[in-house]
Protein backbone atom coordinates (compact mmCIF):
# COMPACT_ATOMS: atom_id res chain seq x y z
CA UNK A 1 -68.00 36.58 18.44
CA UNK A 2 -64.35 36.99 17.51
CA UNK A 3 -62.58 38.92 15.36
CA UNK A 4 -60.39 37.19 12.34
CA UNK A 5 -56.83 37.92 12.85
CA UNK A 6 -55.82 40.03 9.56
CA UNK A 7 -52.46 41.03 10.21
CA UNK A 8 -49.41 38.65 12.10
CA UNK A 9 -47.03 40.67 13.38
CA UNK A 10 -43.52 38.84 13.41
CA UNK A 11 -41.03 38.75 16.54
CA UNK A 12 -37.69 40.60 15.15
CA UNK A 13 -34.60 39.97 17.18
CA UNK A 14 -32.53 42.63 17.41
CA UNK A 15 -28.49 42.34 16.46
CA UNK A 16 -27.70 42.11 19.60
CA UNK A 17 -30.05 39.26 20.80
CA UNK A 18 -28.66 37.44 17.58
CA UNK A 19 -25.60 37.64 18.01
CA UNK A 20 -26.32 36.46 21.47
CA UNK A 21 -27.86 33.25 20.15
CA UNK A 22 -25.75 32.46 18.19
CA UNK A 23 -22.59 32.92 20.51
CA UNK A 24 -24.68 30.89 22.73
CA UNK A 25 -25.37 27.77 20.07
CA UNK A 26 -21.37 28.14 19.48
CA UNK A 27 -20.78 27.74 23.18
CA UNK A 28 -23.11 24.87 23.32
CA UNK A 29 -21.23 23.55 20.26
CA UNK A 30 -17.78 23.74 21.70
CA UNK A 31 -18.73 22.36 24.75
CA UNK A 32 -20.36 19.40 23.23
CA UNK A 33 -17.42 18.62 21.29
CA UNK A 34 -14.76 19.81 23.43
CA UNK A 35 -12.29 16.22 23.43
CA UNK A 36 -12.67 16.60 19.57
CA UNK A 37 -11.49 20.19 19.42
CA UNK A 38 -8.83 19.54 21.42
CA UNK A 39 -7.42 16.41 20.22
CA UNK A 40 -8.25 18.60 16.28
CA UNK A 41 -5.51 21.48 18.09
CA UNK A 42 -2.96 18.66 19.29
CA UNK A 43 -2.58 17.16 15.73
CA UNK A 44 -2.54 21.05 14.14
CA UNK A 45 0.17 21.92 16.95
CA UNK A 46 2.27 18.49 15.85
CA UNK A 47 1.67 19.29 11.82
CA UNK A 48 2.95 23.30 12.83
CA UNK A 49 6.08 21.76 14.80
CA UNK A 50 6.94 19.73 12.02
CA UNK A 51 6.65 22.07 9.20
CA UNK A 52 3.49 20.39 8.02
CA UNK A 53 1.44 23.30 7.85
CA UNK A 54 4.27 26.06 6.48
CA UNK A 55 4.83 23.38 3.62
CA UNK A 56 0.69 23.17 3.28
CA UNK A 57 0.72 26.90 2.47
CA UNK A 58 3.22 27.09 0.65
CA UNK A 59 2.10 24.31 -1.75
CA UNK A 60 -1.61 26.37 -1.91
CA UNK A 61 -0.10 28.95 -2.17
CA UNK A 62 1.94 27.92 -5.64
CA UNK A 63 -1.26 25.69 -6.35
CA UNK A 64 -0.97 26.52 -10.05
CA UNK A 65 2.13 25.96 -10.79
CA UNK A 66 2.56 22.99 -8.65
CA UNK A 67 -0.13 21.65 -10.32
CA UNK A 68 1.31 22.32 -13.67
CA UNK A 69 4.91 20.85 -12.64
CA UNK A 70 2.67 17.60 -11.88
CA UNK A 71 0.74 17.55 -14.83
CA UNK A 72 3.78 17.79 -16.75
CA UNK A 73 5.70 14.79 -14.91
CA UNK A 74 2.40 12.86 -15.15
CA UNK A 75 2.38 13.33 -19.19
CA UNK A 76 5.92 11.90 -19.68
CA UNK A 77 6.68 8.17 -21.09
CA UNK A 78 8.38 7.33 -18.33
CA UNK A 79 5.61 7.69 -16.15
CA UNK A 80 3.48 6.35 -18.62
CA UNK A 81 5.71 3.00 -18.58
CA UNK A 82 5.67 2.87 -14.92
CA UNK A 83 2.02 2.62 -14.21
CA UNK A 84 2.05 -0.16 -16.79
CA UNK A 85 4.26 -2.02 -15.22
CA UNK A 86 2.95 -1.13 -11.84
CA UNK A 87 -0.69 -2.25 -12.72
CA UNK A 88 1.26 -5.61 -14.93
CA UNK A 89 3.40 -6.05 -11.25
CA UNK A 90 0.07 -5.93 -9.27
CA UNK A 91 -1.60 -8.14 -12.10
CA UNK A 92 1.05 -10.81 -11.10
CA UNK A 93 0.98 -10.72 -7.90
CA UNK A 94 -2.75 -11.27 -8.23
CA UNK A 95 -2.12 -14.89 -9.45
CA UNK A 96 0.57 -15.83 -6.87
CA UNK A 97 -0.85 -18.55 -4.64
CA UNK A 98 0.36 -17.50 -1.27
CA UNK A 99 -0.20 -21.04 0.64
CA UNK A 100 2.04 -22.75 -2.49
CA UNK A 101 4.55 -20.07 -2.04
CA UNK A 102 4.66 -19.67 2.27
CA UNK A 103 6.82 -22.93 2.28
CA UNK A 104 9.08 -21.44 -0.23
CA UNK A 105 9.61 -17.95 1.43
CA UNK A 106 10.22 -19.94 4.73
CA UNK A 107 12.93 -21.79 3.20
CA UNK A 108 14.20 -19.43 1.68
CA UNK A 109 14.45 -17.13 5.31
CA UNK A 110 15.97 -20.24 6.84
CA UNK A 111 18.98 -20.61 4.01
CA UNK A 112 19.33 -16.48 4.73
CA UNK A 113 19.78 -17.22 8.43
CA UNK A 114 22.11 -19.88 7.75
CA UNK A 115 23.96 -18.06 5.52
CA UNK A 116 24.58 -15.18 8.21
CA UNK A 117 25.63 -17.34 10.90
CA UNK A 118 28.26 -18.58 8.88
CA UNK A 119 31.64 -17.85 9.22
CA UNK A 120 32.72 -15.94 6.25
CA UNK A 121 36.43 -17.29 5.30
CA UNK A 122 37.47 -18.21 1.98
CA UNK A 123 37.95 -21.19 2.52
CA UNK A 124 38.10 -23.16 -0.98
CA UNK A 125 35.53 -26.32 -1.12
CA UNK A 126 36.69 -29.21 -3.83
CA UNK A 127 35.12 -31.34 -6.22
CA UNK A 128 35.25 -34.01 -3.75
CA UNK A 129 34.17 -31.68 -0.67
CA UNK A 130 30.97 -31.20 -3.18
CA UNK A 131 30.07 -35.06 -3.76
CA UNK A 132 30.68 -35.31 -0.16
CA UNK A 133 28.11 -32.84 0.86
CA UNK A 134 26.11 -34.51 -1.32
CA UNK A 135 25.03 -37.12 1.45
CA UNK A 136 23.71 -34.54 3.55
CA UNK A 137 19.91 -34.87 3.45
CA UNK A 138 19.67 -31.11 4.10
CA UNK A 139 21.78 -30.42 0.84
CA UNK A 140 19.92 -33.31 -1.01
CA UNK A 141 16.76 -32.00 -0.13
CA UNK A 142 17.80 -27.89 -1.29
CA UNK A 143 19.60 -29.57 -4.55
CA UNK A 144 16.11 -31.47 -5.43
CA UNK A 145 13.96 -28.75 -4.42
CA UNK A 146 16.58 -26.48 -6.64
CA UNK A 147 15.95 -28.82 -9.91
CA UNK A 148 12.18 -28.92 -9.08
CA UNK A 149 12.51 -24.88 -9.06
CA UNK A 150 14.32 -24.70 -12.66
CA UNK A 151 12.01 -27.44 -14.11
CA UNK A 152 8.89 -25.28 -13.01
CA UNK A 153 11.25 -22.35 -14.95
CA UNK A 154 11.75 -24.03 -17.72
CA UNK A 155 8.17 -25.09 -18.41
CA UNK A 156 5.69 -23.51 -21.18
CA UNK A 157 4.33 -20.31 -19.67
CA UNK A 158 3.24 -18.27 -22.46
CA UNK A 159 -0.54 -19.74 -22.67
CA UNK A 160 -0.30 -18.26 -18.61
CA UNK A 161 0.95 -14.69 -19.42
CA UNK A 162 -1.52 -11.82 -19.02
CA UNK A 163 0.38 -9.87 -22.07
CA UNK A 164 -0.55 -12.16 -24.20
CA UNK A 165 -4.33 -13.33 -24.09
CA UNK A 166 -7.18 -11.53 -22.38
CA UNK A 167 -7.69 -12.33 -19.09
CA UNK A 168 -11.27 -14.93 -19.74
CA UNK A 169 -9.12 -16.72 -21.54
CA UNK A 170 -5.88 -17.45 -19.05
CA UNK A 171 -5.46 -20.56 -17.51
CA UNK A 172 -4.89 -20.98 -13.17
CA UNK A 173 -1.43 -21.28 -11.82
CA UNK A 174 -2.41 -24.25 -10.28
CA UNK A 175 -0.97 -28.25 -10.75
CA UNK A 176 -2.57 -30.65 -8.21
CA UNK A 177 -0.60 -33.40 -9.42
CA UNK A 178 2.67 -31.58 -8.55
CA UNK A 179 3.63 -31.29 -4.77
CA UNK A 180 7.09 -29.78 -3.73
């Protein structure tokens, strides 16, 4: 019968076949990756040609007081003030209906483009040059959609702002009785 094995006796690699291992497993590695590696040394050369990486260092390098100098600038009113109005600008935007106002911005482009193909003399226009021009449909149309503009203005807003009443209780920016 056999014996019971008592005692395991474990395989030691030297230093030398470790170190050859693991050069081998980094070969292995580099080879594997090698388009990463060397589209990881392009964008390094790029950052070092630029001054990317001297400006890097130099900012960990003065990580502390950087750091503070931020900290600081972050803690002032001013900055205080302009995230508010950053996060109110972003609020508003938020509530702009883009299809209502597409027609408006292309207008508006269109009046730009007019406006820079015109001749710029200073030339005088008259009360009656004004009534006259105001047979042209185009100017009819801009005057009417210009009144419709100041109307919309003019109208109550304050059960609509976002300062004023939390936002479950805000009403839409929407009118589908009221077509430009």
């Amino acid at each position: 019968m056999a014996k019971a094995i008592k005692k395991i006796e474990r395989i030691e690699l030297s230093e030398e076949e470790k170190r050859k291992k693991d050069l081998r497993q980094i070969e292995d590695s580099l080879i594997k990756n090698k388009q990463a590696l060397l589209d990881t040394l392009d964008l390094v050369k790029h950052m070092h040609d630029r001054g990317v990486i001297s400006l890097l260092s130099g900012l960990f390098a003065e990580g502390d007081k950087v750091l503070q100098i931020l900290i600081k600038k972050a803690d002032s009113k001013e900055t205080a003030n302009t995230l508010k109005n950053l996060l109110l600008m972003a609020g508003v935007l938020g509530t702009l209906n883009v299809k209502q106002l597409e027609p408006i911005l292309l207008k508006l482009n269109a009046g730009i483009a007019r406006v820079s193909e015109s001749k710029d003399d200073d030339g005088e226009i008259g009360y009656f040059d004004i009534v006259r021009s105001l047979k042209d449909p185009e100017i009819n149309r801009s005057i009417a959609f210009f009144f419709e503009f100041l109307k919309g203005m003019g109208s109550e807003t304050s059960h609509l702002e976002r300062t004023t009443q939390l936002p479950e209780h805000q009403a839409q920016h929407a009118n589908p009785d009221h077509h430009l």
